[in-house]
Protein backbone atom coordinates (compact mmCIF):
# COMPACT_ATOMS: atom_id res chain seq x y z
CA UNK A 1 -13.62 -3.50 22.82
CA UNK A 2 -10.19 -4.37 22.23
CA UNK A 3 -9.88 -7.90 22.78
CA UNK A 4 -13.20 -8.28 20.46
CA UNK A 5 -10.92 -6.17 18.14
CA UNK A 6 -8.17 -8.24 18.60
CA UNK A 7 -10.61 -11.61 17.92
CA UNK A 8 -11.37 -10.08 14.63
CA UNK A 9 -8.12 -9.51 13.27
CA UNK A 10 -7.10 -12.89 14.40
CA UNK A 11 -9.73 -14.26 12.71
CA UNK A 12 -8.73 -12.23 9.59
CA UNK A 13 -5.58 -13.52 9.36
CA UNK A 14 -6.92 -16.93 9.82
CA UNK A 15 -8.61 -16.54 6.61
CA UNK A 16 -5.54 -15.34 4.66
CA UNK A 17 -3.03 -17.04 6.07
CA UNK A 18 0.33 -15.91 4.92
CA UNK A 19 2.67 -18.88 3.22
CA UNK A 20 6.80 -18.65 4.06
CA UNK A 21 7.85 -16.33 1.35
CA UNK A 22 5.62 -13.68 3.08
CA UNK A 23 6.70 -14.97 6.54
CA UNK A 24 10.17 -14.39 5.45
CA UNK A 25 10.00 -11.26 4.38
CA UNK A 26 7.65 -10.17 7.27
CA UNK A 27 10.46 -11.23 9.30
CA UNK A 28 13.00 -9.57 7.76
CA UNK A 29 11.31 -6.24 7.57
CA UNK A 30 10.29 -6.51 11.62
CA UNK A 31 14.53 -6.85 11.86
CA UNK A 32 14.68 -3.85 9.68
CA UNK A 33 12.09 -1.58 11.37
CA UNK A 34 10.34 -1.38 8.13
CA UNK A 35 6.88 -1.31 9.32
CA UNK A 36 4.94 -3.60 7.06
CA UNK A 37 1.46 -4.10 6.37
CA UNK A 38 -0.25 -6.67 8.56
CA UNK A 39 -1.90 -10.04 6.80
CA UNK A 40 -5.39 -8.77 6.74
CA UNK A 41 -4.62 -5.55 5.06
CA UNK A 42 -2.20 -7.46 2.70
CA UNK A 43 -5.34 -10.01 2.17
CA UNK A 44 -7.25 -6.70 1.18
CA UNK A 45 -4.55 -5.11 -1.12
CA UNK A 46 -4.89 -8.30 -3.24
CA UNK A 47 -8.61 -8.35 -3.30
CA UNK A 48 -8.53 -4.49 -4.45
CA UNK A 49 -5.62 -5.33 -7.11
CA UNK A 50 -7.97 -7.82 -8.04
CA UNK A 51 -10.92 -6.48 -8.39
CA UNK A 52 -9.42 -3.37 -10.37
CA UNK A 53 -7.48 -6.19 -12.39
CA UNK A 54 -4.45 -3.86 -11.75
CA UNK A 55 -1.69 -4.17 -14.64
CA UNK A 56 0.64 -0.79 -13.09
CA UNK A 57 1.00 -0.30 -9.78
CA UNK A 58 2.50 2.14 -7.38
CA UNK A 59 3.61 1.18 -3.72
CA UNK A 60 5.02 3.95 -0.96
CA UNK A 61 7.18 2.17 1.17
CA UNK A 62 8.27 -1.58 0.25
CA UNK A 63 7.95 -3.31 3.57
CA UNK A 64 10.76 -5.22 2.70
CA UNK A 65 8.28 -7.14 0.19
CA UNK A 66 5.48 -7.75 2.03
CA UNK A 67 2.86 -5.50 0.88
CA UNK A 68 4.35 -6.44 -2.71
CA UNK A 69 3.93 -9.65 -2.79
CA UNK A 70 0.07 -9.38 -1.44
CA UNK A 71 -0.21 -6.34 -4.61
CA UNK A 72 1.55 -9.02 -7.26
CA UNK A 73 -0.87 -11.84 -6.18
CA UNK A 74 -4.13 -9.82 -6.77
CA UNK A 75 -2.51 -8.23 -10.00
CA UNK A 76 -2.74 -8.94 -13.69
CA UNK A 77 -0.40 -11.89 -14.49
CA UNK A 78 1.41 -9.30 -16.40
CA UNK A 79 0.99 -6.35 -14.45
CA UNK A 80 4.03 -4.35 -12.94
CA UNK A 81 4.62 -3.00 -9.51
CA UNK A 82 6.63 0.08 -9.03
CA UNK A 83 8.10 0.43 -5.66
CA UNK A 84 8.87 3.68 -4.23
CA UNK A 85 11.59 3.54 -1.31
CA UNK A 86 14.16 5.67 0.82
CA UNK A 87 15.88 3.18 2.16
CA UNK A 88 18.14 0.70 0.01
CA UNK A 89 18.38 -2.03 2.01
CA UNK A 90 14.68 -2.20 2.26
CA UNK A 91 14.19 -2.42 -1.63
CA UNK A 92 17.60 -5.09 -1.83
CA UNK A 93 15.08 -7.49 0.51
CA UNK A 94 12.22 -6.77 -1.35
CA UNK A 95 13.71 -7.77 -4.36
CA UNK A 96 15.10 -11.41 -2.81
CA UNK A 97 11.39 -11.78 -1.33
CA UNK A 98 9.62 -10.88 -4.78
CA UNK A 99 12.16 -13.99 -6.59
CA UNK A 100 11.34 -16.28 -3.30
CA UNK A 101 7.68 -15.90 -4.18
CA UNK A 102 8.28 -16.38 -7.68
CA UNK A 103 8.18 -13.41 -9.58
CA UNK A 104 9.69 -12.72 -12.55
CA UNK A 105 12.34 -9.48 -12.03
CA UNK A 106 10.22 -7.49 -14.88
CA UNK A 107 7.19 -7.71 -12.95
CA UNK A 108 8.87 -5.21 -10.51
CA UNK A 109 10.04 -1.55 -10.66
CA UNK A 110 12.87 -0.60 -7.96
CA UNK A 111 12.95 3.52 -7.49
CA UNK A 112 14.82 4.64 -4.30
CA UNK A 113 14.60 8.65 -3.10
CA UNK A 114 11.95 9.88 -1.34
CA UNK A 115 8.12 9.92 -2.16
CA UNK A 116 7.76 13.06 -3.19
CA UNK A 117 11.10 13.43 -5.14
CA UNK A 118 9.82 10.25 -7.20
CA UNK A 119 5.87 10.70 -8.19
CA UNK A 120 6.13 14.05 -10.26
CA UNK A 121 8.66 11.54 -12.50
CA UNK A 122 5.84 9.31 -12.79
CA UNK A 123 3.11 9.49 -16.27
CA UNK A 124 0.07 11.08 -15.40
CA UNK A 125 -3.04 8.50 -15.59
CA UNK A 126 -1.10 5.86 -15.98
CA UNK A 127 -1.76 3.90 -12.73
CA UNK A 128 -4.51 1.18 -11.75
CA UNK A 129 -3.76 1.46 -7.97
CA UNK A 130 -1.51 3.43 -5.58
CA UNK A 131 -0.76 2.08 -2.45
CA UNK A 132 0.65 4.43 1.04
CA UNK A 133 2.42 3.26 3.26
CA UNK A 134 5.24 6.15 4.59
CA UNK A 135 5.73 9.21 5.87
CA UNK A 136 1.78 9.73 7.66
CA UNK A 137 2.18 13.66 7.63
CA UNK A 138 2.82 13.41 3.58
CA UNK A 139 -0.03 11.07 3.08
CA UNK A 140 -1.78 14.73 1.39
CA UNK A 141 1.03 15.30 -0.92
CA UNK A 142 0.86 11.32 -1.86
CA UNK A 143 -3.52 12.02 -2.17
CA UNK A 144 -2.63 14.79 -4.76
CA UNK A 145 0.24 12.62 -6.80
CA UNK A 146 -2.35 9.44 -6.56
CA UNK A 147 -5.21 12.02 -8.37
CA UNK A 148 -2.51 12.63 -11.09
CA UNK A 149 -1.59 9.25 -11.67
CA UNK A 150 -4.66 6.98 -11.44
CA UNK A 151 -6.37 6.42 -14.54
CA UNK A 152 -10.36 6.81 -14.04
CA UNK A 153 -11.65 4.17 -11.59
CA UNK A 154 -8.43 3.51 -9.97
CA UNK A 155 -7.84 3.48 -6.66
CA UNK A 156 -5.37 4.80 -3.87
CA UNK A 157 -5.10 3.19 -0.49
CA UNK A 158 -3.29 4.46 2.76
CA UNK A 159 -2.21 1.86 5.53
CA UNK A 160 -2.39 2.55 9.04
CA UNK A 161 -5.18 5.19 9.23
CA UNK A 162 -6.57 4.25 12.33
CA UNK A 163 -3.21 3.95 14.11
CA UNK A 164 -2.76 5.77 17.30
CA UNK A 165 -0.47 8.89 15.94
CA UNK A 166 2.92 9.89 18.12
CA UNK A 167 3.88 12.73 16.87
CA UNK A 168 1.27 15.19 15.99
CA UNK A 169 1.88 16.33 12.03
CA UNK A 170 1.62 12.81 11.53
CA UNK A 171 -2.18 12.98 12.90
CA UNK A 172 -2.68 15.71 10.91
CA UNK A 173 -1.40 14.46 7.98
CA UNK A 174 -4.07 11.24 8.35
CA UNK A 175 -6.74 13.69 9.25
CA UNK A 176 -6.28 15.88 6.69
CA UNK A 177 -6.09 13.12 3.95
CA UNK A 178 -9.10 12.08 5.39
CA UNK A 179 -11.15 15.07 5.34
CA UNK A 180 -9.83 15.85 1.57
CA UNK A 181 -11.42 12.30 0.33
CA UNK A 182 -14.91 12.84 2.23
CA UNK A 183 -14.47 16.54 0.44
CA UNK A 184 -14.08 15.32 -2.84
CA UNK A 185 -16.81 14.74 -5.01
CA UNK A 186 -14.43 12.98 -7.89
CA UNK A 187 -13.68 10.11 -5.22
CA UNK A 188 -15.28 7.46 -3.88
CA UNK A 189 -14.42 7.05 0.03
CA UNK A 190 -14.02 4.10 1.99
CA UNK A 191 -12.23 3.55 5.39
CA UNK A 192 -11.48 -0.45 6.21
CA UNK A 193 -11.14 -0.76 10.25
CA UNK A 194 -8.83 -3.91 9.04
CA UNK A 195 -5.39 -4.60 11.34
CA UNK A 196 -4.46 -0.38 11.74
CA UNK A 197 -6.86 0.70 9.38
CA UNK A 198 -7.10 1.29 5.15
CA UNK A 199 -8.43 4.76 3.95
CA UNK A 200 -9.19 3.93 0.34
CA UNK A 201 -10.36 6.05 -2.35
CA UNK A 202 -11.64 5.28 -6.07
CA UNK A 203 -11.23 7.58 -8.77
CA UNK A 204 -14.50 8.56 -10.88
CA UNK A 205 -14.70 6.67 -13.81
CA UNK A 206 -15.99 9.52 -16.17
């Protein structure tokens, strides 16, 4: 079962390859510990910015740029992404990888503090997409913020839902999300088994 898994993610990423700006900053964020999405899921954050034609867009964790640049790719040529980090050094790299890949500096917004210190700040209804990609035992707390700020139709997505879980309030935190989504009659559920798994989630439209 795992090596046919294993086949199918390599095959993913054959299909979306990723070109040096991303390999750069996937590079850098591996030296950083940052964490970042893998190629497939970055190949399905643009389809989904896409397919929402996303024009504001919220990101938990920068990756050092990688899940940014896959967002700005699949985003309205005028569309901004705000990116939510704690660490500094992680949004200085993101920054230097957004330029490398071409971006204009007012397609991105920089906020550094913690997740849930930074979303109440942000306007309700106001968002096309909000991605996860953190603290797994606040992925609820991020569910509730994402209901707040998604206009109708938008979406929210949380990265590595089917990763094997550590420590347990992290587990709990994915299950929980999990089980709110499925609970929810206003959202539209949909869990991707793509590299460590994307719960995503659509807003009602009306």
């Amino acid at each position: 079962m795992e090596a046919a898994i294993n086949e199918v993610q390599t095959y993913g990423e054959w299909l979306s390859p990723e070109d040096e700006p991303l390999r750069e900053a996937r590079r850098l964020s591996e030296e950083f510990s940052a964490d970042p999405i893998g190629p497939g899921g970055g190949a399905a954050l643009r389809l989904l910015a896409s397919l929402v034609n996303a024009r504001t867009v919220v990101e938990i964790g920068s990756g050092c740029g990688v899940s940014g640049i896959w967002l700005l790719r699949g985003m309205h040529p005028q569309g901004v992404l705000t990116s939510v980090d704690v660490e500094p050094e992680n949004q200085r790299l993101a920054k230097i990888a957004y330029t490398d890949a071409g971006f204009a500096a007012g397609r991105t917004r920089m906020i550094s503090g913690r997740a849930l210190d930074v979303l109440p700040r942000l306007t309700d209804a106001a968002y096309d997409l909000v991605f996860c990609d953190a603290v797994r035992r606040e992925y609820p707390d991020y569910l509730a913020a994402a209901q707040r700020l998604l206009r109708p139709g938008g979406v929210v997505v949380f990265d590595d839902a089917l990763r094997p879980c550590t420590d347990p309030a992290d587990a709990l935190g994915v299950e929980t999300t999990a089980r709110l989504i499925a609970e929810d009659e206003s959202l539209i559920p949909l869990l991707l088994p793509i590299g460590d798994g994307l719960l995503i989630a659509q807003k009602h439209r009306g």
